[in-house]
PDB file of N, CA and C in Angstrom:
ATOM      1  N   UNK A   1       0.837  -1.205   0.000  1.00  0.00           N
ATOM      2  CA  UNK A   1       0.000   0.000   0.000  1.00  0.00           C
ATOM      3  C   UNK A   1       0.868   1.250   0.000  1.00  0.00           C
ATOM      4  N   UNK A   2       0.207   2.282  -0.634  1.00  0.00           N
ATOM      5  CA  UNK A   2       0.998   3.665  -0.830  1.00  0.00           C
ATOM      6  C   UNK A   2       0.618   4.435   0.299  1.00  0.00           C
ATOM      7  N   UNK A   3       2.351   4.982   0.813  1.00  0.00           N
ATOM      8  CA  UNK A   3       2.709   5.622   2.210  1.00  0.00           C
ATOM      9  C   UNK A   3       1.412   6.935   2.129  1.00  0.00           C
ATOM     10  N   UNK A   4       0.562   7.519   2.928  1.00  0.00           N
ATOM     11  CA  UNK A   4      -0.208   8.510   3.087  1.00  0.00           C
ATOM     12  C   UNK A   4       1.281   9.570   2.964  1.00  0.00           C
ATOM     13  N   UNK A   5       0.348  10.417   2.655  1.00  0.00           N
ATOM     14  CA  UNK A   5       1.340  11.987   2.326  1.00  0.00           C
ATOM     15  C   UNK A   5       1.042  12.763   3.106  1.00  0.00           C
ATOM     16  N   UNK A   6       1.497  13.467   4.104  1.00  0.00           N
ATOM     17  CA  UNK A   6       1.514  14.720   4.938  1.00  0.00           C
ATOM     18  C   UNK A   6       1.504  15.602   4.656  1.00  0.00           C
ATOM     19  N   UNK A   7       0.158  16.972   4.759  1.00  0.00           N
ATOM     20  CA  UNK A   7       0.767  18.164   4.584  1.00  0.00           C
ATOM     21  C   UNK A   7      -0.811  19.068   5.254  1.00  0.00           C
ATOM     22  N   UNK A   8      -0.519  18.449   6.254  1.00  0.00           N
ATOM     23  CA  UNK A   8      -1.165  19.380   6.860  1.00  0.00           C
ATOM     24  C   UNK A   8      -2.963  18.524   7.100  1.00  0.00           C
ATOM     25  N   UNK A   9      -3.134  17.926   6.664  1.00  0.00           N
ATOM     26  CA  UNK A   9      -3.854  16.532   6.340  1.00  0.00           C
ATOM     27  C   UNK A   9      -3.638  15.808   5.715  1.00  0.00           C
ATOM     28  N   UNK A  10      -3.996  14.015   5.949  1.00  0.00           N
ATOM     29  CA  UNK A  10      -3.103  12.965   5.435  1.00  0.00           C
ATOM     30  C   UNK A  10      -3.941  12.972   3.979  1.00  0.00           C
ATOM     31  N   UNK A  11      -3.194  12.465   3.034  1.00  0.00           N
ATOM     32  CA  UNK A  11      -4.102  12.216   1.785  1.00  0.00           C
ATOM     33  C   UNK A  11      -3.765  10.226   1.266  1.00  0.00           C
ATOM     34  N   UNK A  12      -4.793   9.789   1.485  1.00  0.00           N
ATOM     35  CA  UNK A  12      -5.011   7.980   1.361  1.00  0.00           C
ATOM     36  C   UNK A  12      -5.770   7.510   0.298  1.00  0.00           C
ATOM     37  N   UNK A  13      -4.706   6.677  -0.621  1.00  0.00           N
ATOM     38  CA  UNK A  13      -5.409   6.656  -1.830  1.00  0.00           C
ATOM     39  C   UNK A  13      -5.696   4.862  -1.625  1.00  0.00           C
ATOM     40  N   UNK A  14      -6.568   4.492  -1.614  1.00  0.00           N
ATOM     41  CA  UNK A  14      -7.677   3.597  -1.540  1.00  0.00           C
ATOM     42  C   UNK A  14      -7.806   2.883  -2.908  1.00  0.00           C
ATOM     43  N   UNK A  15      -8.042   1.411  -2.915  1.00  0.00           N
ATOM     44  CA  UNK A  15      -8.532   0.075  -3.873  1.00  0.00           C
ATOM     45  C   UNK A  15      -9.639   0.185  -3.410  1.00  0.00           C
ATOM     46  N   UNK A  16     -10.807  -0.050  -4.291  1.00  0.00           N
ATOM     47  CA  UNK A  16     -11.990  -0.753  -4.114  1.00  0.00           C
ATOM     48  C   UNK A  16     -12.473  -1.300  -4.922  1.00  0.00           C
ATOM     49  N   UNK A  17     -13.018  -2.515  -4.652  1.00  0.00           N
ATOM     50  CA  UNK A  17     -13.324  -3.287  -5.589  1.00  0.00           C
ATOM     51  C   UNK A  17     -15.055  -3.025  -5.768  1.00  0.00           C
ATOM     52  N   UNK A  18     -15.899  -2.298  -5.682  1.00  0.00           N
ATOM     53  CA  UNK A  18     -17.142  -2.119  -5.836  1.00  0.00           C
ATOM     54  C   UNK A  18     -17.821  -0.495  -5.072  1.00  0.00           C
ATOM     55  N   UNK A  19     -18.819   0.139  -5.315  1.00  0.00           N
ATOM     56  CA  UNK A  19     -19.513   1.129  -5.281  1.00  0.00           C
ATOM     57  C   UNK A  19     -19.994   0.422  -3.407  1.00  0.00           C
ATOM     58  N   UNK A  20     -19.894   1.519  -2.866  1.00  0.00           N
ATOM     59  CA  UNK A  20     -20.285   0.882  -1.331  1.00  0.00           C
ATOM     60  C   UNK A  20     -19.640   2.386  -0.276  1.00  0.00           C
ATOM     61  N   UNK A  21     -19.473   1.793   0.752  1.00  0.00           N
ATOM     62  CA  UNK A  21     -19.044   2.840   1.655  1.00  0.00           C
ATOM     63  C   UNK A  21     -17.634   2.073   2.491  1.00  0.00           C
ATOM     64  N   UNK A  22     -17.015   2.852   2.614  1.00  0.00           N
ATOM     65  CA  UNK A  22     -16.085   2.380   3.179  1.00  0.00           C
ATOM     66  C   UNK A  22     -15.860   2.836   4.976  1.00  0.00           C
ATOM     67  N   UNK A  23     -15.770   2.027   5.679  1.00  0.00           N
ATOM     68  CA  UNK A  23     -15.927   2.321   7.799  1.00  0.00           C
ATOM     69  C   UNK A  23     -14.124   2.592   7.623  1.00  0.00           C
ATOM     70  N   UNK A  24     -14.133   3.738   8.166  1.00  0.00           N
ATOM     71  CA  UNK A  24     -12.724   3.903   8.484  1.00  0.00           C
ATOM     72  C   UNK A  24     -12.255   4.378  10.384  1.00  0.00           C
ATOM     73  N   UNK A  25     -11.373   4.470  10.845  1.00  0.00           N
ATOM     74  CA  UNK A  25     -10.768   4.813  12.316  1.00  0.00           C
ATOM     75  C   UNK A  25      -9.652   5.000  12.647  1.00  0.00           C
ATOM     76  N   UNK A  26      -9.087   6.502  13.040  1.00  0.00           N
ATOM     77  CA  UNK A  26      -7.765   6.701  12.847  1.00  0.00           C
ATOM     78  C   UNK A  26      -7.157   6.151  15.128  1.00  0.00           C
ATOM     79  N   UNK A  27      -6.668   5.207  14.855  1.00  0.00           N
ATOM     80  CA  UNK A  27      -6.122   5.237  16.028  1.00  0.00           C
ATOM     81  C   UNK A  27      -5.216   5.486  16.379  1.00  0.00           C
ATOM     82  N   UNK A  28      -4.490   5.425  18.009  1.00  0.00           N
ATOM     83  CA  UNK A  28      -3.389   5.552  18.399  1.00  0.00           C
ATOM     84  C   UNK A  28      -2.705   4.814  18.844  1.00  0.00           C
ATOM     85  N   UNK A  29      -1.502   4.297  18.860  1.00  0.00           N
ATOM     86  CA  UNK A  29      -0.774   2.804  18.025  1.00  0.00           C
ATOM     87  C   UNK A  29      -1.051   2.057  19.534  1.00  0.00           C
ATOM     88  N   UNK A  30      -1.889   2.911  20.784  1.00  0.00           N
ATOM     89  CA  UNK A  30      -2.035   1.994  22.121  1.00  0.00           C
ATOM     90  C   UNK A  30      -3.277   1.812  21.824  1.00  0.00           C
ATOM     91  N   UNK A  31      -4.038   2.150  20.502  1.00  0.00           N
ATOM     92  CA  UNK A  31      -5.620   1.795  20.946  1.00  0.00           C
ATOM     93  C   UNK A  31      -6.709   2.626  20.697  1.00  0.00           C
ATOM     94  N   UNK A  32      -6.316   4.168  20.984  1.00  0.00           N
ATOM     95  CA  UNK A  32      -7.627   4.892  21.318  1.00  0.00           C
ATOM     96  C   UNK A  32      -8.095   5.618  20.207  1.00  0.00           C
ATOM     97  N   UNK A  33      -9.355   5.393  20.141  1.00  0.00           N
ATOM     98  CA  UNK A  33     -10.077   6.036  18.924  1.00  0.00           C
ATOM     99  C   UNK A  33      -9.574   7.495  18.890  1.00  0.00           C
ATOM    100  N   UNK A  34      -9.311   7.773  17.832  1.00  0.00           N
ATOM    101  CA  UNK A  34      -9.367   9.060  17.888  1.00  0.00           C
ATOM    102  C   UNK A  34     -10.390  10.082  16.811  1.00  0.00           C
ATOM    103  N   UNK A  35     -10.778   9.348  15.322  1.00  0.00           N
ATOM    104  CA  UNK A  35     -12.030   9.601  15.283  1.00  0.00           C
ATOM    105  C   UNK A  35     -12.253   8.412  13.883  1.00  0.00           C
ATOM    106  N   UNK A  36     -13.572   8.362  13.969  1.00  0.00           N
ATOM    107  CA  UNK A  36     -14.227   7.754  13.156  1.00  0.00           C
ATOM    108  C   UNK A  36     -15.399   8.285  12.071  1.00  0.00           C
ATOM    109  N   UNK A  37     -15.081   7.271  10.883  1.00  0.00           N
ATOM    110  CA  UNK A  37     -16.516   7.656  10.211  1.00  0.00           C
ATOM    111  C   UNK A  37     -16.549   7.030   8.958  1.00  0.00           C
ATOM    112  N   UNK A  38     -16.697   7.535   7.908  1.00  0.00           N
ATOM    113  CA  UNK A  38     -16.945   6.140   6.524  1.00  0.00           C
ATOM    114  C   UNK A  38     -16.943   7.598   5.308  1.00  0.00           C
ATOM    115  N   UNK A  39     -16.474   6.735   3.846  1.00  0.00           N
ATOM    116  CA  UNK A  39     -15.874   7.725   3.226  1.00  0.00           C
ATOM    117  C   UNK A  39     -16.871   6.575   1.466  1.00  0.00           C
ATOM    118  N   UNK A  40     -17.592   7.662   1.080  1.00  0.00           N
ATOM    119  CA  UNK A  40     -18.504   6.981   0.075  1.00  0.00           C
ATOM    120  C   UNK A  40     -17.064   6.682  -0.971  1.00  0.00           C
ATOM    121  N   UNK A  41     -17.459   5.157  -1.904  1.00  0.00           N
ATOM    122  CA  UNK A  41     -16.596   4.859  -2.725  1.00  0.00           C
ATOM    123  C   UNK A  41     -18.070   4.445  -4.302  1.00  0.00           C
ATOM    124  N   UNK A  42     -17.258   5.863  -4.790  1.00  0.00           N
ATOM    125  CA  UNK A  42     -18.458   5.709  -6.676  1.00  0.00           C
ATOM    126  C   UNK A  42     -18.616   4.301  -6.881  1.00  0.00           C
ATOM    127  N   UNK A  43     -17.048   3.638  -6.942  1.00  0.00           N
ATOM    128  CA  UNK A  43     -17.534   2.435  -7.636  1.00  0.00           C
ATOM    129  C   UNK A  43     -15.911   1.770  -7.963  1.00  0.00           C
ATOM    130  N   UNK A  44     -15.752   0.787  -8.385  1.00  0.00           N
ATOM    131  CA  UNK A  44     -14.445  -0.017  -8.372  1.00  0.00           C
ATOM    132  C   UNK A  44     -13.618   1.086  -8.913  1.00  0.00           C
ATOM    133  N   UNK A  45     -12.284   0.639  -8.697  1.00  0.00           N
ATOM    134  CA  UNK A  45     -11.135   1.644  -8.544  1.00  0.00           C
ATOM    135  C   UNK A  45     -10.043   2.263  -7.968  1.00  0.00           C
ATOM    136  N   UNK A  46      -9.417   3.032  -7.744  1.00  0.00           N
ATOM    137  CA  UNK A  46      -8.384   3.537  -6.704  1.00  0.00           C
ATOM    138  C   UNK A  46      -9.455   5.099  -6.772  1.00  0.00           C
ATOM    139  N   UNK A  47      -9.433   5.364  -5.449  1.00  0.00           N
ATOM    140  CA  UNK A  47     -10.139   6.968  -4.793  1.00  0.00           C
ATOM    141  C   UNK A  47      -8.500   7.312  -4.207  1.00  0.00           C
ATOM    142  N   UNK A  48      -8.381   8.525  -3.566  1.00  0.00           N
ATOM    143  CA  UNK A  48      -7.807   9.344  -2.682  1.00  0.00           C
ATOM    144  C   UNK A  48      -8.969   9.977  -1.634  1.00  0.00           C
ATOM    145  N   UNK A  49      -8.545   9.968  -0.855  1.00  0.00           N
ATOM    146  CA  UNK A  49      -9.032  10.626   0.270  1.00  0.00           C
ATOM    147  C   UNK A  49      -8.245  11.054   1.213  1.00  0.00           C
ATOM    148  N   UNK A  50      -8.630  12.219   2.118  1.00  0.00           N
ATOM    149  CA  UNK A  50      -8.403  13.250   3.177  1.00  0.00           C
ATOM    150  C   UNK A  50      -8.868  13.140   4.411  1.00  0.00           C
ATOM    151  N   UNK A  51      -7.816  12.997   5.190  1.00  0.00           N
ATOM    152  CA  UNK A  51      -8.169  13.438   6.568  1.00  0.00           C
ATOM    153  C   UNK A  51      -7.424  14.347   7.032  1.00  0.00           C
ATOM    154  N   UNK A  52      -8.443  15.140   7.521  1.00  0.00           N
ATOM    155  CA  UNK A  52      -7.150  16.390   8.104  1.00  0.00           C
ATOM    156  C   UNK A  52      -6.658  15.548   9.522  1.00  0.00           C
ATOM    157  N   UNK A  53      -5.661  16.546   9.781  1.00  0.00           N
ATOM    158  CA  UNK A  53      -4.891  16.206  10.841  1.00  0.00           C
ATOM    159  C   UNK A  53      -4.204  17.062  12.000  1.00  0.00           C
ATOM    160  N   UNK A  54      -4.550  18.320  11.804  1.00  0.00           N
ATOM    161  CA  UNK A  54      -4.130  19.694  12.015  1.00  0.00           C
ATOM    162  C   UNK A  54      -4.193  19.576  14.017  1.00  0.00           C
ATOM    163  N   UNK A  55      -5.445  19.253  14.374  1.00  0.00           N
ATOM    164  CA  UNK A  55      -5.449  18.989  15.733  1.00  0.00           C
ATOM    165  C   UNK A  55      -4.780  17.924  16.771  1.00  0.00           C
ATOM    166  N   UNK A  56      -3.855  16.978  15.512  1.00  0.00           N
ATOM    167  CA  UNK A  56      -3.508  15.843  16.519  1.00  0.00           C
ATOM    168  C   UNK A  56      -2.136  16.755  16.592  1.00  0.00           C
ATOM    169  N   UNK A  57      -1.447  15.624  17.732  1.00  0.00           N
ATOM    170  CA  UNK A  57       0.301  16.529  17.992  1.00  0.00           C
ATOM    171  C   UNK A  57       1.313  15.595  17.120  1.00  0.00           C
ATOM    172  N   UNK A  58       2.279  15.453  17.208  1.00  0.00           N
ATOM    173  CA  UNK A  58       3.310  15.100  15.930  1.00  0.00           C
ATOM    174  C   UNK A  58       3.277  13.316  16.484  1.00  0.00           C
ATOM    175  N   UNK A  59       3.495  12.375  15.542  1.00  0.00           N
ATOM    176  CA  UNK A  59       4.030  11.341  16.299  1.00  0.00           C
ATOM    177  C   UNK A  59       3.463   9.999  15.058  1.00  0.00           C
ATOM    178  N   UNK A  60       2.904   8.911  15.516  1.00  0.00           N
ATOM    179  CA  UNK A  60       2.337   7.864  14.900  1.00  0.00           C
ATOM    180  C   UNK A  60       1.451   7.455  14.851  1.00  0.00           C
ATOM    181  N   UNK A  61       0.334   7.047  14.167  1.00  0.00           N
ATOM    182  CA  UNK A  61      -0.846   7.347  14.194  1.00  0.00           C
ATOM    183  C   UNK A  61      -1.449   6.161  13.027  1.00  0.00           C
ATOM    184  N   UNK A  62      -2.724   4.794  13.431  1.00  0.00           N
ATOM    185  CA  UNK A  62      -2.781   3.827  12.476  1.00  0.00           C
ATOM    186  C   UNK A  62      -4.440   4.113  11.959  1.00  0.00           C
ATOM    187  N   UNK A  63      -4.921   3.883  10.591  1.00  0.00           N
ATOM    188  CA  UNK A  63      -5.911   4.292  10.045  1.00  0.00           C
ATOM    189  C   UNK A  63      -6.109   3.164   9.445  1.00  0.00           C
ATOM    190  N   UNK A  64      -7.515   2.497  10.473  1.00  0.00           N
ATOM    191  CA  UNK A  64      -7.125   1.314   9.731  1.00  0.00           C
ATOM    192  C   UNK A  64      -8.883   1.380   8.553  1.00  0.00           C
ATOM    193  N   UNK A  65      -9.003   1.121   7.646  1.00  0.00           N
ATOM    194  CA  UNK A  65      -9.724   0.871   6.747  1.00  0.00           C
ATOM    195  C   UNK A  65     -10.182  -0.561   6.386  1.00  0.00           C
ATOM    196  N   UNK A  66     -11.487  -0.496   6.575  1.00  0.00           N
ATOM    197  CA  UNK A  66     -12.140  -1.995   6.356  1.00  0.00           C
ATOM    198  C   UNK A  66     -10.975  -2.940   6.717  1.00  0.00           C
ATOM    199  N   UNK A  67     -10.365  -4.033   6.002  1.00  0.00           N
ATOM    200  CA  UNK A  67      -9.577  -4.661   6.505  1.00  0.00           C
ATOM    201  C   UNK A  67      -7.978  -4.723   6.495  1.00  0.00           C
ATOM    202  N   UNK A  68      -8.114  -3.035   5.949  1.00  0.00           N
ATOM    203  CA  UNK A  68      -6.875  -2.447   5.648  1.00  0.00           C
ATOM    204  C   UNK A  68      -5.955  -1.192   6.907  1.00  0.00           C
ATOM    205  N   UNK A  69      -4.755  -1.885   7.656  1.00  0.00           N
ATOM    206  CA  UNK A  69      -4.338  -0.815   8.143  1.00  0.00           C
ATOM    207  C   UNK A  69      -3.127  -0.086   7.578  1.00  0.00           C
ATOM    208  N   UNK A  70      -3.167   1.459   7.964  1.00  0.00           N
ATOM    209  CA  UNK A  70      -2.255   2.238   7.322  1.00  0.00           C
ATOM    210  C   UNK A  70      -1.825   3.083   8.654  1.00  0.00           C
ATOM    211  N   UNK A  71      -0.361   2.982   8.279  1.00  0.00           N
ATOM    212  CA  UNK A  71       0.481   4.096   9.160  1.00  0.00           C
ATOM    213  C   UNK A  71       0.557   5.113   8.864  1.00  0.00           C
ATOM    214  N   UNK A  72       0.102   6.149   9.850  1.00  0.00           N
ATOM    215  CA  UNK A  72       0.126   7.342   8.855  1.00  0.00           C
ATOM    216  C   UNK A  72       1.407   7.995  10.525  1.00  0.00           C
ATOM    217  N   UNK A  73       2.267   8.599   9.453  1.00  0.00           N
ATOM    218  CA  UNK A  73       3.576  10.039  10.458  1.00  0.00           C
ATOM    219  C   UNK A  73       3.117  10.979  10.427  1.00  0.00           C
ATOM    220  N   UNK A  74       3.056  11.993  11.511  1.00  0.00           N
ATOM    221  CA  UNK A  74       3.032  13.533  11.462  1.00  0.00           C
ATOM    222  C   UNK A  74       4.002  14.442  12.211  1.00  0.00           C
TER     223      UNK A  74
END
């Protein structure tokens, strides 16, 4: 999977294999939610998507997607 890009919010470019919604949750590598929610997908393909990030503090941070997790740095 391709590293998320930093700049001020992460940008995550996403596979999907069908039109649906995708459940996403950015945690903190001990656990704690830090927020949640679901990101509409048109239809099979690679999307990009955004999460800002502006309020968390610098460090490591896992986003995990349906059955996909991603490390995201800030």
């Amino acid at each position: 999977s391709t590293m998320p890009v930093y700049d001020g919010s992460w940008t995550v470019a996403l596979t999907a294999g069908s039109i649906g919604t995708l459940p996403y949750r950015l945690v903190t590598p001990s656990g704690q939610i830090l927020t949640e929610g679901t990101w509409e997908v048109p239809g099979a393909g690679s999307w990009v998507y955004t999460l800002p990030a502006h309020s968390y503090s610098s460090g490591i941070y896992l986003l995990q997607v349906g059955d996909q997790v991603y490390r995201l740095v800030k």
